[in-house]
N, C-alpha and C. Protein backbone atom coordinates (compact mmCIF):
# COMPACT_ATOMS: atom_id res chain seq x y z
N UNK A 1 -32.59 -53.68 -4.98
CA UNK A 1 -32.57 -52.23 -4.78
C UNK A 1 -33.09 -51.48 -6.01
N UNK A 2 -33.09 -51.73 -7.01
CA UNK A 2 -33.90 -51.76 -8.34
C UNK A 2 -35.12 -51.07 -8.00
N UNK A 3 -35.76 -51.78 -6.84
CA UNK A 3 -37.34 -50.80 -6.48
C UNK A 3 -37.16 -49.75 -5.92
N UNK A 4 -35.84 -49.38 -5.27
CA UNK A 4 -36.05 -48.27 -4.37
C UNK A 4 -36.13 -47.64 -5.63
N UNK A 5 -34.44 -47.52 -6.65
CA UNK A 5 -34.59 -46.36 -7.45
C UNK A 5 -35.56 -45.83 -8.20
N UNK A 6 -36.13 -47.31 -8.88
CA UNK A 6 -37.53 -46.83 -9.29
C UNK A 6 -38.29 -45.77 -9.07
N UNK A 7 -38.66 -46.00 -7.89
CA UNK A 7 -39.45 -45.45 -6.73
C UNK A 7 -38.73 -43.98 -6.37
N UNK A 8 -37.65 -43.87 -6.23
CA UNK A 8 -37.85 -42.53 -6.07
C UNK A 8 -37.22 -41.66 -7.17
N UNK A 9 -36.92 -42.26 -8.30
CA UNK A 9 -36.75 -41.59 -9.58
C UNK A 9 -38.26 -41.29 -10.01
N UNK A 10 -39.65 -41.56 -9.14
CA UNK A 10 -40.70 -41.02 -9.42
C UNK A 10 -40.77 -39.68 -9.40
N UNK A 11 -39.81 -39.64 -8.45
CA UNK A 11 -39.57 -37.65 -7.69
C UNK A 11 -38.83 -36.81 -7.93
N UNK A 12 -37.65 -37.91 -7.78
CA UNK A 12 -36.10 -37.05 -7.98
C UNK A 12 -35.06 -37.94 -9.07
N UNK A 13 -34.43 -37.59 -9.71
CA UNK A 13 -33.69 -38.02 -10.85
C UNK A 13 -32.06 -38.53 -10.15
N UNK A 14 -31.36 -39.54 -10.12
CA UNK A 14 -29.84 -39.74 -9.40
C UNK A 14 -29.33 -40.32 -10.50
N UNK A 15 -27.92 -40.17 -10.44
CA UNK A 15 -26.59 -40.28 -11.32
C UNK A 15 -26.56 -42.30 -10.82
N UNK A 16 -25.71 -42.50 -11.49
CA UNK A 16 -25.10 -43.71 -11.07
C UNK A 16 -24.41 -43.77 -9.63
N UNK A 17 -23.47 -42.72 -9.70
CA UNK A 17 -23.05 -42.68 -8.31
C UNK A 17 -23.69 -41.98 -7.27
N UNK A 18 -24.53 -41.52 -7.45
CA UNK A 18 -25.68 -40.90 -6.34
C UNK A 18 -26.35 -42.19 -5.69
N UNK A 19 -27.26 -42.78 -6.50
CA UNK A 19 -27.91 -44.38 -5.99
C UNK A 19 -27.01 -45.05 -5.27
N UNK A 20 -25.53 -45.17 -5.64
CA UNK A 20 -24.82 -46.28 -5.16
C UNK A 20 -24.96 -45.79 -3.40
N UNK A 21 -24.48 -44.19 -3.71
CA UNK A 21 -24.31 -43.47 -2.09
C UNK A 21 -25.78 -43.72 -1.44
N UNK A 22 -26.81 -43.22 -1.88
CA UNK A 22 -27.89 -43.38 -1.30
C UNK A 22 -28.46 -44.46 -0.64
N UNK A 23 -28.19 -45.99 -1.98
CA UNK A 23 -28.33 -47.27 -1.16
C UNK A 23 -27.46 -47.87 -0.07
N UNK A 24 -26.18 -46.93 0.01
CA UNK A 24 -25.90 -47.61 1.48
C UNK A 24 -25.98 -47.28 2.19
N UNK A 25 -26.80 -45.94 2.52
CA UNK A 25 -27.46 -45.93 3.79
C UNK A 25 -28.98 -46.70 4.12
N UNK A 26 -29.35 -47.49 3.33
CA UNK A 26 -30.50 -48.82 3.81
C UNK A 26 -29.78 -49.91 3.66
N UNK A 27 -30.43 -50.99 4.73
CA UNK A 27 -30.15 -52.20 4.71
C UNK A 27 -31.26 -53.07 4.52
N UNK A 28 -31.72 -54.03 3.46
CA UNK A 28 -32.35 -55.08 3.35
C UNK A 28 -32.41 -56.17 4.84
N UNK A 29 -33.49 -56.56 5.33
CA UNK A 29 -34.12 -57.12 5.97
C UNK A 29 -35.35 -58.27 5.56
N UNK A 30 -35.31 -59.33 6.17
CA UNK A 30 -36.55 -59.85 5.92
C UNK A 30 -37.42 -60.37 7.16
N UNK A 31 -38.78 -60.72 7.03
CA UNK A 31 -39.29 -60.55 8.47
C UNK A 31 -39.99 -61.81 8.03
N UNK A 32 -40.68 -62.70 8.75
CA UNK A 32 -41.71 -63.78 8.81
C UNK A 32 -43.43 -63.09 9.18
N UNK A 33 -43.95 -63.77 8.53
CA UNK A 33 -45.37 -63.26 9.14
C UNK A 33 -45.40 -63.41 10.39
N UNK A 34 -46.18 -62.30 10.82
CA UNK A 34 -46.74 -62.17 12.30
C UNK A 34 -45.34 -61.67 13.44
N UNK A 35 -44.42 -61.24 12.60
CA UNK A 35 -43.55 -60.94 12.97
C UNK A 35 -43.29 -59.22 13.26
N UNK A 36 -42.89 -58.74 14.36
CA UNK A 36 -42.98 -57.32 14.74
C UNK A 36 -41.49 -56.59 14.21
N UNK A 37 -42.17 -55.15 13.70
CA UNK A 37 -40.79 -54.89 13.14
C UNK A 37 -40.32 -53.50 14.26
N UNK A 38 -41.81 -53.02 14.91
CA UNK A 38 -41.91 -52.45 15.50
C UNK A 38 -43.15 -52.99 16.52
N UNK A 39 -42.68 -52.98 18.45
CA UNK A 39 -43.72 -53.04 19.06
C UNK A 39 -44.02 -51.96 20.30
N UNK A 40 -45.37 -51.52 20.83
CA UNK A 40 -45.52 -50.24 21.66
C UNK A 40 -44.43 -50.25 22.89
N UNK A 41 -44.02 -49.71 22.99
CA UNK A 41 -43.03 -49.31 24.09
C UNK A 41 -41.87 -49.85 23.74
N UNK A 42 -41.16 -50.20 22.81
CA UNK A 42 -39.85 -50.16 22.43
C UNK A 42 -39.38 -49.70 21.44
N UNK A 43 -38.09 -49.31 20.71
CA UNK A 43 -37.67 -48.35 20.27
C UNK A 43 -38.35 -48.00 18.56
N UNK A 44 -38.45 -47.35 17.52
CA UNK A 44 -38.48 -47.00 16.31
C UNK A 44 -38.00 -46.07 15.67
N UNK A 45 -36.77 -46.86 16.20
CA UNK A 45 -35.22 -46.13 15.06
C UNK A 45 -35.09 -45.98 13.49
N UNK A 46 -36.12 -46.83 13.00
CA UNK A 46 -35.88 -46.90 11.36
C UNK A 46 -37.45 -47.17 10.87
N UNK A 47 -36.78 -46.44 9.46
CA UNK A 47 -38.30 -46.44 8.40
C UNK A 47 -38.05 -47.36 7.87
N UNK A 48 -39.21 -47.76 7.42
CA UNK A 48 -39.20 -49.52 6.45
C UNK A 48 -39.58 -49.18 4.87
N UNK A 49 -39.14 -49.46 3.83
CA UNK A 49 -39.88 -49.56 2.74
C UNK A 49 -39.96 -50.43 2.38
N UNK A 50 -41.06 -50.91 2.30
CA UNK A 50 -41.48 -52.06 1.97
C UNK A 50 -41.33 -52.77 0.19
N UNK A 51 -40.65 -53.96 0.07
CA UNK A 51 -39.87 -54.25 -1.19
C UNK A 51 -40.71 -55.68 -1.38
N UNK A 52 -41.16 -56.33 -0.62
CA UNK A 52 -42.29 -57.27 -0.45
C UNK A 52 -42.86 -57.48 0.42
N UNK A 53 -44.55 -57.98 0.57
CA UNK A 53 -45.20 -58.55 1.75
C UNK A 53 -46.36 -57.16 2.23
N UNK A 54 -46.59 -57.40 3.48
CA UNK A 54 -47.62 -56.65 3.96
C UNK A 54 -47.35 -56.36 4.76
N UNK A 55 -48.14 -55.17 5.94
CA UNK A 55 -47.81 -55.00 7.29
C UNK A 55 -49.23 -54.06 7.59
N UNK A 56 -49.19 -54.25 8.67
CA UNK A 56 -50.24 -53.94 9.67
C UNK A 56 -49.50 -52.55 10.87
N UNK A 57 -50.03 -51.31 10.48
CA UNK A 57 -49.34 -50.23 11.50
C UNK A 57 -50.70 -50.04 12.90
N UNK A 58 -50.71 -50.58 14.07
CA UNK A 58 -52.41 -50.17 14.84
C UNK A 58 -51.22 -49.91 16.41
N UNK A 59 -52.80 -49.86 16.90
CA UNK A 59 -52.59 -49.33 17.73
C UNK A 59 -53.44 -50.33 18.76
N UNK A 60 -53.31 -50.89 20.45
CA UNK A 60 -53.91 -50.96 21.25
C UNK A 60 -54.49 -50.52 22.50
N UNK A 61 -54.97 -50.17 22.26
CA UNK A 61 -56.01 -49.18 23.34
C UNK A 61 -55.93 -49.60 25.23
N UNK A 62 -56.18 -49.16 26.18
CA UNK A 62 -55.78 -50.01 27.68
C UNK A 62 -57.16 -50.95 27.47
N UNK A 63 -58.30 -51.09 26.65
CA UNK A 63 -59.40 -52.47 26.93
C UNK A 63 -58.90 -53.26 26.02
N UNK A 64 -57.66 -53.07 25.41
CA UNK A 64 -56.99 -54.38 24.57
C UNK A 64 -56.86 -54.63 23.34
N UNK A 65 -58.67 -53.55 23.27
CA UNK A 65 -58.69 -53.12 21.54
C UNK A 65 -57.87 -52.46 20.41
N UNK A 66 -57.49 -52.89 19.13
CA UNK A 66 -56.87 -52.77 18.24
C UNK A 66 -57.13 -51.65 17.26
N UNK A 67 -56.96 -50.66 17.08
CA UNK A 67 -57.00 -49.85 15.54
C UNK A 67 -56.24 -50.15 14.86
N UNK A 68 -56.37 -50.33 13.52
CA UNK A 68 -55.53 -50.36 12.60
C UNK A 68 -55.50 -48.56 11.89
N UNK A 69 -54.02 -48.22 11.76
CA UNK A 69 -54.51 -46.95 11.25
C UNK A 69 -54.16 -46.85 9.79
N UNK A 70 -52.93 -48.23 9.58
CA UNK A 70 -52.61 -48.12 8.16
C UNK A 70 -51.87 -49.92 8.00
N UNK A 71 -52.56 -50.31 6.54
CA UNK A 71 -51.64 -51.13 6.27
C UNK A 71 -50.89 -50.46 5.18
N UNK A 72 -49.33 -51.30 5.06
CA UNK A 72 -48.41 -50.97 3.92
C UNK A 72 -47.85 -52.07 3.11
N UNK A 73 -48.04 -51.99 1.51
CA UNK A 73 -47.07 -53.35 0.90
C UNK A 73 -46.10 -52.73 0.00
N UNK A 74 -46.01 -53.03 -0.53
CA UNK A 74 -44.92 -52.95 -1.65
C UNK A 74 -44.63 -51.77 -2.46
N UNK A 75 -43.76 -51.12 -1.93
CA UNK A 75 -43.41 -49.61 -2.48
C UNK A 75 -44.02 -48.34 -1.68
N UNK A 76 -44.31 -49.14 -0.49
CA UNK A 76 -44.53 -47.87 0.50
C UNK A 76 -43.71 -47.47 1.92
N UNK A 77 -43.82 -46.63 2.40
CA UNK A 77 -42.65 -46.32 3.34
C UNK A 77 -43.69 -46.24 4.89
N UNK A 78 -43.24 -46.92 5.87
CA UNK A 78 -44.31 -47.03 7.22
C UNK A 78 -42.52 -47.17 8.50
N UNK A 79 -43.52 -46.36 9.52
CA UNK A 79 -42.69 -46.62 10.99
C UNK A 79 -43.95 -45.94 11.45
N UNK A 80 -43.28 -45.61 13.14
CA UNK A 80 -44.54 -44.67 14.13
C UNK A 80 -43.45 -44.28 13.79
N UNK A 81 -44.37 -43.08 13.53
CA UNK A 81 -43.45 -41.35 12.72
C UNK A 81 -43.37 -40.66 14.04
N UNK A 82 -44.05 -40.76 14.97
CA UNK A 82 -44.20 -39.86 16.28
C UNK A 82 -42.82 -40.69 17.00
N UNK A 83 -42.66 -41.66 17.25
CA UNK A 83 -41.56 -42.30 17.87
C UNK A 83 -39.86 -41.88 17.02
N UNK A 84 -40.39 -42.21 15.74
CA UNK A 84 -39.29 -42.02 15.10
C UNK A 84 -38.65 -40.95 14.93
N UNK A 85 -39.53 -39.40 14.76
CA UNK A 85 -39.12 -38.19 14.54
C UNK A 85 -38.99 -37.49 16.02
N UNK A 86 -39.68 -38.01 16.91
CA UNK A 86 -39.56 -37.59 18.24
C UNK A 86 -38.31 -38.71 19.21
N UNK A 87 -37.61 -39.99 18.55
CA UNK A 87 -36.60 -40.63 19.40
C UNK A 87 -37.30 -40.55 20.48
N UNK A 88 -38.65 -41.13 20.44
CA UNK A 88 -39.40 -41.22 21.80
C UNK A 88 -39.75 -42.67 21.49
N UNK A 89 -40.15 -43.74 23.14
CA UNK A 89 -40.77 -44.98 22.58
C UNK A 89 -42.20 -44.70 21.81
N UNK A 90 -41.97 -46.35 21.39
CA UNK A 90 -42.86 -46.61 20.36
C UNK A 90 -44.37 -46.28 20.78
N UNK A 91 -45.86 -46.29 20.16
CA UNK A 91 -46.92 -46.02 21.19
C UNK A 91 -47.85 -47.12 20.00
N UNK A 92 -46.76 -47.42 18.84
CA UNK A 92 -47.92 -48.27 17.76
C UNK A 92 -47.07 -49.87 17.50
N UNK A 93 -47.47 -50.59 17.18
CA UNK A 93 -47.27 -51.82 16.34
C UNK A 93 -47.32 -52.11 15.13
N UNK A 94 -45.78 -52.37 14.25
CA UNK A 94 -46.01 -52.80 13.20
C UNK A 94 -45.50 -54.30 13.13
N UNK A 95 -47.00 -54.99 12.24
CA UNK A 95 -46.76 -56.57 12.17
C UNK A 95 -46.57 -56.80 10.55
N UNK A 96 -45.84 -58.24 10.72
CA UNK A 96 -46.28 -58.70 8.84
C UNK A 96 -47.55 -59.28 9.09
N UNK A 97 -47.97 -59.41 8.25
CA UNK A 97 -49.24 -59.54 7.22
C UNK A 97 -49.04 -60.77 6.89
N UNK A 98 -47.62 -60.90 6.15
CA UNK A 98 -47.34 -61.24 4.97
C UNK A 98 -45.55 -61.72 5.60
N UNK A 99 -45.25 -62.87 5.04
CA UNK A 99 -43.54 -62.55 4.74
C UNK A 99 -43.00 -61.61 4.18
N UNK A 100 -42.34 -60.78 4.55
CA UNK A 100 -42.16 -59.10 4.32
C UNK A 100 -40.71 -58.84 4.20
N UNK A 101 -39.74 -58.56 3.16
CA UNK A 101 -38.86 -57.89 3.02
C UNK A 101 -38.83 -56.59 2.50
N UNK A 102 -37.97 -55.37 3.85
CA UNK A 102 -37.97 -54.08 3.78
C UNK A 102 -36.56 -53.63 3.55
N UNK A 103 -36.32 -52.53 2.94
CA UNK A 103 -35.07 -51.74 3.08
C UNK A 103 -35.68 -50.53 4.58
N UNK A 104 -34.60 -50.81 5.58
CA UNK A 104 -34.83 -50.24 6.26
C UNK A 104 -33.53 -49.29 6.40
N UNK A 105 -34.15 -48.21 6.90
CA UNK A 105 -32.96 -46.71 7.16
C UNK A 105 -33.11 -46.17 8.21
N UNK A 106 -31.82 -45.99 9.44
CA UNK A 106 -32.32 -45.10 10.59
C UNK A 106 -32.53 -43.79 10.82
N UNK A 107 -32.66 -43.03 11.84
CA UNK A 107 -32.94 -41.89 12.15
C UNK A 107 -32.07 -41.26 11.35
N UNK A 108 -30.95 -41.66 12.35
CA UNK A 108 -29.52 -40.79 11.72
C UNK A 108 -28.86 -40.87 10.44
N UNK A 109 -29.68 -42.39 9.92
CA UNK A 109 -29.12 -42.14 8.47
C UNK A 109 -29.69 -41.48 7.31
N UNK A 110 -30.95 -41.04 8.05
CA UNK A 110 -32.03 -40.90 6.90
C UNK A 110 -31.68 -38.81 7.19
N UNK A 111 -31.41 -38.59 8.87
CA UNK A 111 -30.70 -37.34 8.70
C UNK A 111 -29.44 -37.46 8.06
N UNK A 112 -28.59 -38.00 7.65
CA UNK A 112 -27.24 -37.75 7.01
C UNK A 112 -27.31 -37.81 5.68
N UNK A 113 -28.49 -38.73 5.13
CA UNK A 113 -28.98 -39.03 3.59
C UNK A 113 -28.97 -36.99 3.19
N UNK A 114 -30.32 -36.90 3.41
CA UNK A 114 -30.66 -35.64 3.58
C UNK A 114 -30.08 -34.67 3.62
N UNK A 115 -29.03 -34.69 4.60
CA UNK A 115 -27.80 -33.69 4.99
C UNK A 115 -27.07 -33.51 3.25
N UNK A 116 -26.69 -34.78 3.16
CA UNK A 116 -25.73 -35.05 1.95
C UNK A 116 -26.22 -34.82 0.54
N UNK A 117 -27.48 -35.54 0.08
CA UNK A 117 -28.22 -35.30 -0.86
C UNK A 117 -29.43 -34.74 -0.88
N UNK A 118 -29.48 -33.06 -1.22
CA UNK A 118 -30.76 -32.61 -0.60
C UNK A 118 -31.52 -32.78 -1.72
N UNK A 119 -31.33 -33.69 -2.66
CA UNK A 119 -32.86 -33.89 -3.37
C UNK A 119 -33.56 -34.89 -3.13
N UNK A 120 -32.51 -35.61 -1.95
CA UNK A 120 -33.58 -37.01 -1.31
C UNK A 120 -34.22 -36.34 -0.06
N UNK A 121 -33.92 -35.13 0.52
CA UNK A 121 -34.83 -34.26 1.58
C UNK A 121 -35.88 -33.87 0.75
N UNK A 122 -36.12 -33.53 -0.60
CA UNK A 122 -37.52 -33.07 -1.27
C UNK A 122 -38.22 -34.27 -1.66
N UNK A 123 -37.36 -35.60 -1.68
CA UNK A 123 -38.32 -36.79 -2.04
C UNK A 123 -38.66 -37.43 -0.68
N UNK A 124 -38.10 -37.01 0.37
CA UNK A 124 -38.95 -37.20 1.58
C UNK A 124 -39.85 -36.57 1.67
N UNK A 125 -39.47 -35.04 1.77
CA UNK A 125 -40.50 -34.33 1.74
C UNK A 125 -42.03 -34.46 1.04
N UNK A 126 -41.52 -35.11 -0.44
CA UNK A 126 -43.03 -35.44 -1.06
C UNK A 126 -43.56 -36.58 -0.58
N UNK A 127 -42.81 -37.36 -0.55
CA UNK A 127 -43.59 -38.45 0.07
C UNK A 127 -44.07 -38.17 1.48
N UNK A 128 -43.78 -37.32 1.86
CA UNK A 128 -44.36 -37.13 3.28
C UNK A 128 -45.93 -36.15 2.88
N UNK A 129 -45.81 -35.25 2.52
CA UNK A 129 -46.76 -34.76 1.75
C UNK A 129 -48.00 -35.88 1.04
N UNK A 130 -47.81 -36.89 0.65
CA UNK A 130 -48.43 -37.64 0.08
C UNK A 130 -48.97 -38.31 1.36
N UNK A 131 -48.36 -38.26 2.09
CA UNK A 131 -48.87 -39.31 3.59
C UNK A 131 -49.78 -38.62 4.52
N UNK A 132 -49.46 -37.03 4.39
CA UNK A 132 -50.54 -36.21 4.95
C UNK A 132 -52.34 -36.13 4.15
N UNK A 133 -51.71 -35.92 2.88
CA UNK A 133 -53.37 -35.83 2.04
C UNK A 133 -53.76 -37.52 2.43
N UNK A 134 -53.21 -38.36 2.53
CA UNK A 134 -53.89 -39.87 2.82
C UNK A 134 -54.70 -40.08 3.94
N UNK A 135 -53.73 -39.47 5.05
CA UNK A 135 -54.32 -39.39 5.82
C UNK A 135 -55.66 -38.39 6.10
N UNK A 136 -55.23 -37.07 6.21
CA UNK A 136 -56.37 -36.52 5.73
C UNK A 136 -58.12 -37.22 5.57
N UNK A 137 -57.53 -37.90 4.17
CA UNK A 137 -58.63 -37.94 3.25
C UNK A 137 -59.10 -39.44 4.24
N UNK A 138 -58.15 -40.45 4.82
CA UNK A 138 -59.11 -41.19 5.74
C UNK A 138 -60.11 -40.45 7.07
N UNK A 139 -59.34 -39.85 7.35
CA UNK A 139 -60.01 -39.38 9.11
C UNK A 139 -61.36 -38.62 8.37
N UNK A 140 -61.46 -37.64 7.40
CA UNK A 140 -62.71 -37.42 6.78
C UNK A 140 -63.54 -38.65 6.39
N UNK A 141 -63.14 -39.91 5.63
CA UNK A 141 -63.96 -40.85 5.62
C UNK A 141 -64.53 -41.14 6.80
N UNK A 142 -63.60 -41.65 7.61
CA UNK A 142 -64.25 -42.39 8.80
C UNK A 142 -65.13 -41.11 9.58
N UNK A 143 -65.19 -39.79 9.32
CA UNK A 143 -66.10 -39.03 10.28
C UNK A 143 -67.03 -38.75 9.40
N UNK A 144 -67.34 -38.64 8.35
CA UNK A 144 -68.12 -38.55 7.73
C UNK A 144 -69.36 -39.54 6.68
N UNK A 145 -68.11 -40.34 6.00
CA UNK A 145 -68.10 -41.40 5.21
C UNK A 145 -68.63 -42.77 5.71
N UNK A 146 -69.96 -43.31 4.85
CA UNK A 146 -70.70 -44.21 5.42
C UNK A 146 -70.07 -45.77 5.28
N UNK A 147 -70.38 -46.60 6.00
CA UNK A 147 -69.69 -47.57 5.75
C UNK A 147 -69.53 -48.43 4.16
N UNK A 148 -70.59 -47.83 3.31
CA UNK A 148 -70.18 -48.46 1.75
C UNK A 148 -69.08 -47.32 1.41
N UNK A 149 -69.64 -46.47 1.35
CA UNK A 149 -68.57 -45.25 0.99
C UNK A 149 -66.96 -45.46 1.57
N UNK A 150 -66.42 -45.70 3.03
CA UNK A 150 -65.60 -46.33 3.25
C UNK A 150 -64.60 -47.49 2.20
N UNK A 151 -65.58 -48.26 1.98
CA UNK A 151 -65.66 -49.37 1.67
C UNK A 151 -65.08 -49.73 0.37
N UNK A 152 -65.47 -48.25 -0.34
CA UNK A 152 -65.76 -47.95 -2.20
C UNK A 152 -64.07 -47.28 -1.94
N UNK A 153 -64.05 -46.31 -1.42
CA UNK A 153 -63.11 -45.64 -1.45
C UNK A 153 -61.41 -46.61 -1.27
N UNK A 154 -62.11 -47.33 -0.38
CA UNK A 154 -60.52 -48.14 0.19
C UNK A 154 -60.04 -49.19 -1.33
N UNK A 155 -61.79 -49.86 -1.94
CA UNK A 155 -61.28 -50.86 -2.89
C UNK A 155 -60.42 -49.57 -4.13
N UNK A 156 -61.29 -48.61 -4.40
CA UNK A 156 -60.57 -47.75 -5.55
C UNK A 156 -58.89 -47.31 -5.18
N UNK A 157 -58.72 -46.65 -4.00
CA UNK A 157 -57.56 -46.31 -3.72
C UNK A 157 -56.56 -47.55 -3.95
N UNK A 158 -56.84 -48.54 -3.40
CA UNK A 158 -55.84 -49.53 -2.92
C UNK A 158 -56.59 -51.01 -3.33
N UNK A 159 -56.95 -51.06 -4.59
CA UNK A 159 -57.26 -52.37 -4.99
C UNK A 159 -56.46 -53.76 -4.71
N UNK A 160 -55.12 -53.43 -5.14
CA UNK A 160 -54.64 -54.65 -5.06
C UNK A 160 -54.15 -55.31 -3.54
N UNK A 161 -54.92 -54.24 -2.51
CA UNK A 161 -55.04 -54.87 -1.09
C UNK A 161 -56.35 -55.10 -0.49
N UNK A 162 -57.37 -55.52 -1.37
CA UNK A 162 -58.89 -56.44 -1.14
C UNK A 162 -58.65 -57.60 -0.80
N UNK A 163 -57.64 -58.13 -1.38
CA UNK A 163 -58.09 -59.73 -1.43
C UNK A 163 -56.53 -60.17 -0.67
N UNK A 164 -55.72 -59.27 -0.41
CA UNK A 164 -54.42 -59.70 0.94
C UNK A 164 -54.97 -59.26 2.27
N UNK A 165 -55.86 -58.25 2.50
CA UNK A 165 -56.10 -58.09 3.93
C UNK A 165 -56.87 -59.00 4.08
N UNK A 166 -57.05 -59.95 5.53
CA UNK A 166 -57.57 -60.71 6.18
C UNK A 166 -59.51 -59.59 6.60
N UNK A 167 -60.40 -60.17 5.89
CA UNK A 167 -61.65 -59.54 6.12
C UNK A 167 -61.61 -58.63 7.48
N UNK A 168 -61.40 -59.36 8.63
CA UNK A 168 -61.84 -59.05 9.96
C UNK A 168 -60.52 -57.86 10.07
N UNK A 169 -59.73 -57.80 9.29
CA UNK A 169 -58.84 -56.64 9.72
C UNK A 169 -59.30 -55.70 8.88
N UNK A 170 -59.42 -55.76 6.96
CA UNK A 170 -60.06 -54.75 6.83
C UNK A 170 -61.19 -54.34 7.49
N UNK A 171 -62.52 -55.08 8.14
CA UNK A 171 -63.73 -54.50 8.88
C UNK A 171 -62.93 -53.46 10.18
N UNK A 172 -62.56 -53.93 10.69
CA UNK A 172 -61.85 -52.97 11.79
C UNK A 172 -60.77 -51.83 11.52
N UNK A 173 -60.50 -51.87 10.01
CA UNK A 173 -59.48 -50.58 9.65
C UNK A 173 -60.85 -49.57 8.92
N UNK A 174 -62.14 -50.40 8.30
CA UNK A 174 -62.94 -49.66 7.82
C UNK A 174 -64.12 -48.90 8.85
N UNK A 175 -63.93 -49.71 10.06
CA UNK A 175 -64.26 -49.20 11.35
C UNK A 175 -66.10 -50.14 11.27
N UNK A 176 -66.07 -50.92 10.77
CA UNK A 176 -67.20 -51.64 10.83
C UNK A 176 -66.98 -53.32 11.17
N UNK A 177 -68.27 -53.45 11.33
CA UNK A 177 -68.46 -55.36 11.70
C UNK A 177 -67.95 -56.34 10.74
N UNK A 178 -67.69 -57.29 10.97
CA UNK A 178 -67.06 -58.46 9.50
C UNK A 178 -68.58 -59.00 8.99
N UNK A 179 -69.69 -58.23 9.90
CA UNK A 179 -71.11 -59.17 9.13
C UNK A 179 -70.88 -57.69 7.89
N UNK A 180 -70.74 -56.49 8.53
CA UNK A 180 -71.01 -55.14 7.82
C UNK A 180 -70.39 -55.69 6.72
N UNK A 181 -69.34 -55.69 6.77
CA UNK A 181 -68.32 -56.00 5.74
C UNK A 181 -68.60 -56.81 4.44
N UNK A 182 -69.09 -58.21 4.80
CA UNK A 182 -69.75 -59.20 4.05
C UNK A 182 -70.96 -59.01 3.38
N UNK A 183 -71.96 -58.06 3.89
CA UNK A 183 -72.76 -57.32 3.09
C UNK A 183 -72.23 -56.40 2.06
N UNK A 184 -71.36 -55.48 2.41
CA UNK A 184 -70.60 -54.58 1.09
C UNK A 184 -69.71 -54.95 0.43
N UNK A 185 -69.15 -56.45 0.45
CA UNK A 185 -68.24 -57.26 -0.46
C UNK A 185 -69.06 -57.66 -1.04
């Protein structure tokens, strides 16, 4: 639990006994590769932060096809936010990557966190903020942004996930071919 505080003493500052309260509303989990933590049409009650491993957030389309819209590793926070904030089913898939241990938190605990400590509602809040400019700044790549440019952008942002994503998944999160791909590697 060491990483959570880390991690969000990036934002917000807690006492000794603040952390203790805060960490028990997550519970440590561990998952196997290829293992679903979330799948489309069933529930996504809880956010994951990821404490090791990888994961894959996509989507499948009715011809079967896959988007990837985000991968997440280590020190980042992933669910379907639309399922989760709406207590509606799921409409995305999250897989490991990777053997993956998360601190995960539910709906209601992550409203009672919040309720209780409202400076972990402004370190949601930023981190949520941080998840909007990300996004953002992909959907402009991919409508604008050529496939090196893509390409440049993903290794600078997120270097130390070049050489854990499986090629053929980054080509399809960069929205190009695995030949495309192998030319701009």
């Amino acid at each position: 639990m060491d990483e959570l505080r880390r991690h969000i003493e990036k934002i917000v500052s807690l006492t000794e006994d603040e952390f203790i309260a805060v960490k028990s509303f997550f519970t440590e989990k561990q998952f196997k590769k290829h293992r679903f933590l979330i799948q489309e049409g069933g529930n996504a009650t809880n956010e994951f932060f990821i404490l090791k491993g990888l994961v894959k957030l996509y989507y499948t389309n009715a011809e079967g096809k896959d988007h990837i819209l985000q991968f997440a590793a280590e020190d980042w926070w992933v669910t379907d936010y639309n399922a989760f904030f709406n207590q509606a089913a799921a409409t995305l898939n999250l897989d490991c990557l990777e053997d993956t241990t998360v601190l995960s938190i539910s709906f209601d605990g992550r409203e009672r966190l919040c309720a209780e400590f409202p400076k972990m509602q402004y370190f949601f809040l930023k981190k949520s903020n941080s998840g909007y400019v990300a996004l953002q700044r992909r959907i402009l790549s991919l409508l604008d942004g050529t496939a090196a440019e893509r390409y440049a952008q993903f290794r600078l942002l997120y270097p130390g996930l070049v050489n854990r994503v499986p090629k053929t998944l980054l080509a399809a999160y960069l929205g190009v071919s695995r030949e495309t791909l192998s030319r701009l590697a």
